[in-house]
Protein backbone atom coordinates (compact mmCIF):
# COMPACT_ATOMS: atom_id res chain seq x y z
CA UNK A 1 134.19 70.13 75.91
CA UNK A 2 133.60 69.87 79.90
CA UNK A 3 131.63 72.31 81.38
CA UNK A 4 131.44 70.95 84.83
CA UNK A 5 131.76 74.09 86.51
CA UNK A 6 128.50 75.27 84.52
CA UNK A 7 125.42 73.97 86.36
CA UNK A 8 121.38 74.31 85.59
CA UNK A 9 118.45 73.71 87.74
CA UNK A 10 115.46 72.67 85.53
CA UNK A 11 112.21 73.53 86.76
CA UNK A 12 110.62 71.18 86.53
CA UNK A 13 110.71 67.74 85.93
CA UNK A 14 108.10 66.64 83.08
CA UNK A 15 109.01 65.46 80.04
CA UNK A 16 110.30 68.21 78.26
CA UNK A 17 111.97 69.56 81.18
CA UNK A 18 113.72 66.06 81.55
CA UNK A 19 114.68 65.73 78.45
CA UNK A 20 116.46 69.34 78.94
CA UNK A 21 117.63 68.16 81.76
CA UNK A 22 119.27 65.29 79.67
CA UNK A 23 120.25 67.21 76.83
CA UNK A 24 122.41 69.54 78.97
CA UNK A 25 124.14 66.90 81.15
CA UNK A 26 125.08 65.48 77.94
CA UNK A 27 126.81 68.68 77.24
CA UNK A 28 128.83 68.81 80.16
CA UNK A 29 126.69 70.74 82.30
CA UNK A 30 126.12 69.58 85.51
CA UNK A 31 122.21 69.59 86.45
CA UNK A 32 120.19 69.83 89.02
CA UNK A 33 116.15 69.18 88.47
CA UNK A 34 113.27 70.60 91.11
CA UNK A 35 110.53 67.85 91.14
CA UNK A 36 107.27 68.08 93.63
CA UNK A 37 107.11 64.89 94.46
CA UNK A 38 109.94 63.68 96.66
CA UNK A 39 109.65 59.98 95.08
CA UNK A 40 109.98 61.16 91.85
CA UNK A 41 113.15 63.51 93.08
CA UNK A 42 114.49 60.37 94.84
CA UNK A 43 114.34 58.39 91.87
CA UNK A 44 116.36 61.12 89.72
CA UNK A 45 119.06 61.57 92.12
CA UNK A 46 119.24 57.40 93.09
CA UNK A 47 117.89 55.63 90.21
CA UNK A 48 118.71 58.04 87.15
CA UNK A 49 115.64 57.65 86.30
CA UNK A 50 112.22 59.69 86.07
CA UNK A 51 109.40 56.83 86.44
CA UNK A 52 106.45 59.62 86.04
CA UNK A 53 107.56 60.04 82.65
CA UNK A 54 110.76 57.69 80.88
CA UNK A 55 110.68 55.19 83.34
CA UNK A 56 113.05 53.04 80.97
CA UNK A 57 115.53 56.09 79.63
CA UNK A 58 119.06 56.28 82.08
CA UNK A 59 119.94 60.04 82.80
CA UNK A 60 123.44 61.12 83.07
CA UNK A 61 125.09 60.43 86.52
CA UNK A 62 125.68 64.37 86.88
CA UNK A 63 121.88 64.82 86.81
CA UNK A 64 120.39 65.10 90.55
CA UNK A 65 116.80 66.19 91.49
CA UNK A 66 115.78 68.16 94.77
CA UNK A 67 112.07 69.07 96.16
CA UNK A 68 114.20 72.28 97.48
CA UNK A 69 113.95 75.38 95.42
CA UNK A 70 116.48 77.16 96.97
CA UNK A 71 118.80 74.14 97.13
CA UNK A 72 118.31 73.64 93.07
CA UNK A 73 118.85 77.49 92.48
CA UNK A 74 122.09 77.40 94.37
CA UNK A 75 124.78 78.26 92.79
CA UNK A 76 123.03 77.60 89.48
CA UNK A 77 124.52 79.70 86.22
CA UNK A 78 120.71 78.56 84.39
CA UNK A 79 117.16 78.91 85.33
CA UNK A 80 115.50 76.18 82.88
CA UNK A 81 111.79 76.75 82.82
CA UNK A 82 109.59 73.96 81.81
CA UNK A 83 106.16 74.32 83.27
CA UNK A 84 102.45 74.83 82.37
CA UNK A 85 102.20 79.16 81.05
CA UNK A 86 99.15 79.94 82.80
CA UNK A 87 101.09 78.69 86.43
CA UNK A 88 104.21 80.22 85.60
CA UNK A 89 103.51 83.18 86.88
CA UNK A 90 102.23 81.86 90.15
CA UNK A 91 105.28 79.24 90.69
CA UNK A 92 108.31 81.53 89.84
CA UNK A 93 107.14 84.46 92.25
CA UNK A 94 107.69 81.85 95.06
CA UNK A 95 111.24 80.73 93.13
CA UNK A 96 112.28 84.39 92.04
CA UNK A 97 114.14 85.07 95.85
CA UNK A 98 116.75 82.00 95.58
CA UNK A 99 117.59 82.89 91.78
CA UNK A 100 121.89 84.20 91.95
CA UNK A 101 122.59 87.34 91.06
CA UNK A 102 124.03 86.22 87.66
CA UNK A 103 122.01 83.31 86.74
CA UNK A 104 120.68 83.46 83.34
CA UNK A 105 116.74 82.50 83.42
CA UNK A 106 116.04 79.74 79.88
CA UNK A 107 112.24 79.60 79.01
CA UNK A 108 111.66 76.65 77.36
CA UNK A 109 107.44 77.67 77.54
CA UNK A 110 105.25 78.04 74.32
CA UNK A 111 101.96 79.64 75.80
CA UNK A 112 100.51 83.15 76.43
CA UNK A 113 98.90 84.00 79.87
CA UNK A 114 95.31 84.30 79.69
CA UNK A 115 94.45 87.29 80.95
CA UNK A 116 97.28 89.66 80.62
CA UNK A 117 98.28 88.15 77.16
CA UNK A 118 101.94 87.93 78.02
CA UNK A 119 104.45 85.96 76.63
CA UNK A 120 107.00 83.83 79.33
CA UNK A 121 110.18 86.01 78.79
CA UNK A 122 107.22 88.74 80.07
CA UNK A 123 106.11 87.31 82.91
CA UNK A 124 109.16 86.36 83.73
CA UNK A 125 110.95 89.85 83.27
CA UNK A 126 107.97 91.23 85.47
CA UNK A 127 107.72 88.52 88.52
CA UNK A 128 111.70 89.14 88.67
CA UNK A 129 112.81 92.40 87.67
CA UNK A 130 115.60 90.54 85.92
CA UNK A 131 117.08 92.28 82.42
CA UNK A 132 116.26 91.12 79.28
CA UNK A 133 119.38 89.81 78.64
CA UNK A 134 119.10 87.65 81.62
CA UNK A 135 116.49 85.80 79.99
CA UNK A 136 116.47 83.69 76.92
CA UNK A 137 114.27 81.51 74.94
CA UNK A 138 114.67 77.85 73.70
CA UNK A 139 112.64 77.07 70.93
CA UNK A 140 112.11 74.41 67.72
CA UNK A 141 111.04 71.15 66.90
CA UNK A 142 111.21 69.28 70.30
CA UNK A 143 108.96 66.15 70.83
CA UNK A 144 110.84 65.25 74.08
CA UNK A 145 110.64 61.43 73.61
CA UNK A 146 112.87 61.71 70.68
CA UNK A 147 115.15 63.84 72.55
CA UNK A 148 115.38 61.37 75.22
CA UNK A 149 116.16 58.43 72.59
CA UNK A 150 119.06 60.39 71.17
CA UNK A 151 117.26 61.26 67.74
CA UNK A 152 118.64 64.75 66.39
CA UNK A 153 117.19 67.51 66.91
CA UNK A 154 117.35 71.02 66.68
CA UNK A 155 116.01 74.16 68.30
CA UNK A 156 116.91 77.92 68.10
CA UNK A 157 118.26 80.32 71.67
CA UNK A 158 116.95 83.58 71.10
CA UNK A 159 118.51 86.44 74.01
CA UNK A 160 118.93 90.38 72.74
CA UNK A 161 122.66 89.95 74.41
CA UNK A 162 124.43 87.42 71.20
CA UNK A 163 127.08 86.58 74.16
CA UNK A 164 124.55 85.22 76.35
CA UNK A 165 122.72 83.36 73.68
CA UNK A 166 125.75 81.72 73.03
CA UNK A 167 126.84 80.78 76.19
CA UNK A 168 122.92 79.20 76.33
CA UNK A 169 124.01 77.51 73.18
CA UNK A 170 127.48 76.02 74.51
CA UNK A 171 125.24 74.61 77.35
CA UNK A 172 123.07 72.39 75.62
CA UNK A 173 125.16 71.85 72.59
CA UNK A 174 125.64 67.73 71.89
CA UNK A 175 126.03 65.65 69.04
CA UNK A 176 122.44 65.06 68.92
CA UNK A 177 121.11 68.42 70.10
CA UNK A 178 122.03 71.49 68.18
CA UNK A 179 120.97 74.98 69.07
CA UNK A 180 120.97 78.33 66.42
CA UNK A 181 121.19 81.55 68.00
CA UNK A 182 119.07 84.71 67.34
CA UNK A 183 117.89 87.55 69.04
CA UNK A 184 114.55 87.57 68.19
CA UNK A 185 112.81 86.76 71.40
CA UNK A 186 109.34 87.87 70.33
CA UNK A 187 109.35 85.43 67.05
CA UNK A 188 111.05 82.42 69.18
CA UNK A 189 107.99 82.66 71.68
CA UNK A 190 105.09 83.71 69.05
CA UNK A 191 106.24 80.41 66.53
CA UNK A 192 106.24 78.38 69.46
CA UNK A 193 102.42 79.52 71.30
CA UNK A 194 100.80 79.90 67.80
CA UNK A 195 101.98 76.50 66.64
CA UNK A 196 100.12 75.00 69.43
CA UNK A 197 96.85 76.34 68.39
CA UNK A 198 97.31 75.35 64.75
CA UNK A 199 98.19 71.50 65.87
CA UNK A 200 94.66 71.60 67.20
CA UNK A 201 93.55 72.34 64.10
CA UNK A 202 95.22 69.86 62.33
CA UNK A 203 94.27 67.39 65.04
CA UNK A 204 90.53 68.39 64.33
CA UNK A 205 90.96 67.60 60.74
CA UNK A 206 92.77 64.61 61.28
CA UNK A 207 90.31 63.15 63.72
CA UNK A 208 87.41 64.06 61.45
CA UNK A 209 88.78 61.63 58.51
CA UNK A 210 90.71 64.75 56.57
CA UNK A 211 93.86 63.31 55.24
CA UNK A 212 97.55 65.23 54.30
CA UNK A 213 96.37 67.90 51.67
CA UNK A 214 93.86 68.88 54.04
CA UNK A 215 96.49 68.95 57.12
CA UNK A 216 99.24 70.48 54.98
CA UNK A 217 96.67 73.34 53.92
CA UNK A 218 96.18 74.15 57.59
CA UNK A 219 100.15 74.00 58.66
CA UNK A 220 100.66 76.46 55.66
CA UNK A 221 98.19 78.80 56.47
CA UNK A 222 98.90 78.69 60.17
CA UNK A 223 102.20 79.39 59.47
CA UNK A 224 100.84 82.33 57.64
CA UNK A 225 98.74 83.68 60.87
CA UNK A 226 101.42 83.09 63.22
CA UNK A 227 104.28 85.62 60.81
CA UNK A 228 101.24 87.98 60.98
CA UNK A 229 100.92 88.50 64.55
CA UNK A 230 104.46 87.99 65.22
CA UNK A 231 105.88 90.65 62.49
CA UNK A 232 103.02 93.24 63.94
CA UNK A 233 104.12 92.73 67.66
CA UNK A 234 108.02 93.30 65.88
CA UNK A 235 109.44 90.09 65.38
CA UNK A 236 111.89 89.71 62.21
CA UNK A 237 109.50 86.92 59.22
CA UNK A 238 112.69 84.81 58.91
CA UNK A 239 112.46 83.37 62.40
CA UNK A 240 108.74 82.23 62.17
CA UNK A 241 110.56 80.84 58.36
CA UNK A 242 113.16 79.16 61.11
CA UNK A 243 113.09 76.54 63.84
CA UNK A 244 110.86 77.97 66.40
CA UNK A 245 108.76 78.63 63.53
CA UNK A 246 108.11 76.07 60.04
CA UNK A 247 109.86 73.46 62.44
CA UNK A 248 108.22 73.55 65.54
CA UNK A 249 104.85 73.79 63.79
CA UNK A 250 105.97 71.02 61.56
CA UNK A 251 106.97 68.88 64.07
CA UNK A 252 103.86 69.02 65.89
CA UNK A 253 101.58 69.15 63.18
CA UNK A 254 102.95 66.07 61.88
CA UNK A 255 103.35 63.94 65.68
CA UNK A 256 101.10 62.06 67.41
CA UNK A 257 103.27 62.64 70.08
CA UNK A 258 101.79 65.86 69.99
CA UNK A 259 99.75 66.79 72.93
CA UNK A 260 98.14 69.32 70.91
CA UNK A 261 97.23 67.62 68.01
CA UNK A 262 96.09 64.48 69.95
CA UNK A 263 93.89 66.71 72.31
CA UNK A 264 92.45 67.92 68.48
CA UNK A 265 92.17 64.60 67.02
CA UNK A 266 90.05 63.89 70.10
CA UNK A 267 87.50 66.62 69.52
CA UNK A 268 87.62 66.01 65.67
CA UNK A 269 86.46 62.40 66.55
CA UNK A 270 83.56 63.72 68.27
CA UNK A 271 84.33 64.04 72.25
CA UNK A 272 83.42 67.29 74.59
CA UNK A 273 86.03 69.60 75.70
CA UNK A 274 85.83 67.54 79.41
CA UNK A 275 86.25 64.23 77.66
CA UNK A 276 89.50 65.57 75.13
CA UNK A 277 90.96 66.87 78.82
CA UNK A 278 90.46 63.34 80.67
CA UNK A 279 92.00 61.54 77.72
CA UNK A 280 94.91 64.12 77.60
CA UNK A 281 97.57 63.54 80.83
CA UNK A 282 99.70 65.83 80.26
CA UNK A 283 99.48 70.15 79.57
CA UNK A 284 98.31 70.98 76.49
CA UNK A 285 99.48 74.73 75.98
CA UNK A 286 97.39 75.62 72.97
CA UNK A 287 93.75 75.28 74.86
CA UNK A 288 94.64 77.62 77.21
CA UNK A 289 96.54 80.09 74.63
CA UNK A 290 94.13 79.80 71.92
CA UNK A 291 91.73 82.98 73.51
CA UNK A 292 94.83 85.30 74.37
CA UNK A 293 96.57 84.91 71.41
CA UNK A 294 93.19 86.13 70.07
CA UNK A 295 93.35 88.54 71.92
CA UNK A 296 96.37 89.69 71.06
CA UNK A 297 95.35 89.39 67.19
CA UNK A 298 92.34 91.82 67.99
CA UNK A 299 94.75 93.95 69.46
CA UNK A 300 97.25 94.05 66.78
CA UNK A 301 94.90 94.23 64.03
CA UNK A 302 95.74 90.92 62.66
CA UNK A 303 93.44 88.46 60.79
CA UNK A 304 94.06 85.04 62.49
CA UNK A 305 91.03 82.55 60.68
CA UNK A 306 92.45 79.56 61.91
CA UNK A 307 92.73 80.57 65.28
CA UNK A 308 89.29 82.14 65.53
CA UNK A 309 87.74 79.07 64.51
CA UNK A 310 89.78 76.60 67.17
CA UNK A 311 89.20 79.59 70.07
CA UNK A 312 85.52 79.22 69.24
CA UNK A 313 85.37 75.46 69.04
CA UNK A 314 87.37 75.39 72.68
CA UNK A 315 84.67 77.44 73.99
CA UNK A 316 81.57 75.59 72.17
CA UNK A 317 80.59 78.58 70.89
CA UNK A 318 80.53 76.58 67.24
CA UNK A 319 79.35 73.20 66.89
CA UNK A 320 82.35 70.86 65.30
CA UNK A 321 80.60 71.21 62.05
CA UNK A 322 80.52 74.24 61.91
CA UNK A 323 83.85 74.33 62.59
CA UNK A 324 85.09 71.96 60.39
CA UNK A 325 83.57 74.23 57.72
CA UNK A 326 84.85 77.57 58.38
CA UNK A 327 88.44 75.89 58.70
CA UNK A 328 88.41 74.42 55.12
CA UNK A 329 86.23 77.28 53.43
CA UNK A 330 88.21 80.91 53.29
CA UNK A 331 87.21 83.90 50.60
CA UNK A 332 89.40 83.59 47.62
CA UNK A 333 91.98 86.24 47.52
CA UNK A 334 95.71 86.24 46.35
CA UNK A 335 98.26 83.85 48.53
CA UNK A 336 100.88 86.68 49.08
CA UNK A 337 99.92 90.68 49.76
């Protein structure tokens, strides 16, 4: 199945937007990637190789990279998004002029602005003017170094246009790589922001000595906060049951590949909020999302413990302690209502 005529420009190139990138050559679509740095874009195109972040992992010949926005964009049928939430907004008003009038914007972002408490397919609808079924979501249980090793994986395309989530899915379809389709936007992008959050709080129990009944207990009950908020802001329960949803949060729950749940196993083993940043390289979406999705909670009503609890902690508004104790301790009450 060729799909040469199909082409992507990933924006931009970090891991998981390489690994995209990767994923989606192997497919048959030809890609181009938008890096800052020119020796890193060099390197793509030349080498086949991105040295910031799999210095020793070959990418497909038909995968280029460009400092040019417009030159990426050009003639591109996909917009692949893979950059930090809280500078999306930001970054794609300067991209939004050189997008074609029928390319098909992929988020592949699991955050919520601070702020406005918007999720991507939001922002991204309001920076562009574009139609929601110009934009879809990629979602599910993605640690990008496995990706880039060829380990299989699998993630879920939610668009309200089927056809176009489909054509998403024939896109990034490999042996190795297999997309579901859906049209639940709203779940696809609440699984993915929650999970983030909840890997911090599995991090904090990990790094305080709490072993696997402990971490499990979190996961499950994170789970159930993140189907609260997402069924009360109209998402269907099955989807958070899904990919984007039990998987994602399983995945990086479980990972110390996890830049969440590292940047929690840091503060459970005692360092400050400056210290878990410095030791962390790379974005870690839930610190930033934990307060809006709180937000958002407040908003909708929605009881969100766990969440609460890691918010408060990220602002030192609760010693580690303290927080340690409210995440273990809830009020009996039945499992299910």
């Amino acid at each position: 199945m060729t799909q040469h005529h199909v082409r992507a420009a990933v924006f931009s190139a970090g891991s998981w937007g390489t690994a995209m990138g990767k994923v989606m050559a192997d497919a048959g679509t030809r890609v181009v990637m938008h890096a800052r740095r020119p020796e890193i874009a060099d390197a793509i195109t030349t080498t086949h190789r991105n040295p910031g972040y799999f210095p020793d992992i070959a990418l497909p010949d038909s995968v280029a990279a460009t400092t040019d926005p417009a030159a990426a964009l050009d003639g591109a049928d996909y917009l692949v998004l893979s950059i930090p939430a809280q500078s999306l907004r930001t970054n794609l008003a300067a991209w939004a002029p050189h997008i074609g009038p029928d390319t098909v914007v992929v988020s592949l972002m699991k955050g919520i602005e601070t702020g406005s408490g918007l999720r991507a397919n939001q922002i991204i609808a309001e920076v562009t003017g574009l139609p929601a079924d110009r934009i879809a979501v990629l979602s599910g249980p993605n640690l990008a170094g496995e990706i880039m090793a060829g380990q299989p994986a699998a993630a879920t395309v939610a668009c309200p246009d089927e056809t176009v989530a489909h054509r998403v899915q024939r896109a990034c379809h490999t042996p190795y790589f297999r997309p579901y389709t859906s049209t639940d936007v709203i779940g696809c992008e609440l699984g993915g922001a929650v999970k983030n959050v909840i890997a911090l709080a599995v991090g904090i129990a990990s790094g305080m000595g709490m072993g696997h009944n402990s971490q499990a207990m979190l996961i499950t009950r994170g789970l159930a906060e993140a189907n609260r908020l997402a069924v009360a802001m109209g998402a269907h329960p099955a989807t958070l049951a899904g990919l984007a949803g039990v998987g994602d949060l399983v995945a990086t729950c479980s990972s110390p590949l996890s830049r969440n749940r590292t940047f929690g196993t840091h503060l459970g083993e005692g360092m400050t909020m400056a210290e878990a940043t410095a030791a962390t390289r790379q974005t870690t979406e839930g610190v930033k999302s934990a307060a809006a999705i709180l937000a958002l909670a407040h908003a909708h009503g929605v009881e969100m413990p766990i969440t609460d609890v890691v918010s408060a902690l990220l602002n030192e508004k609760v010693t580690l302690t303290e927080a340690a104790a409210a995440l273990m301790q809830r009020p009996p009450k039945p499992e299910h209502h």
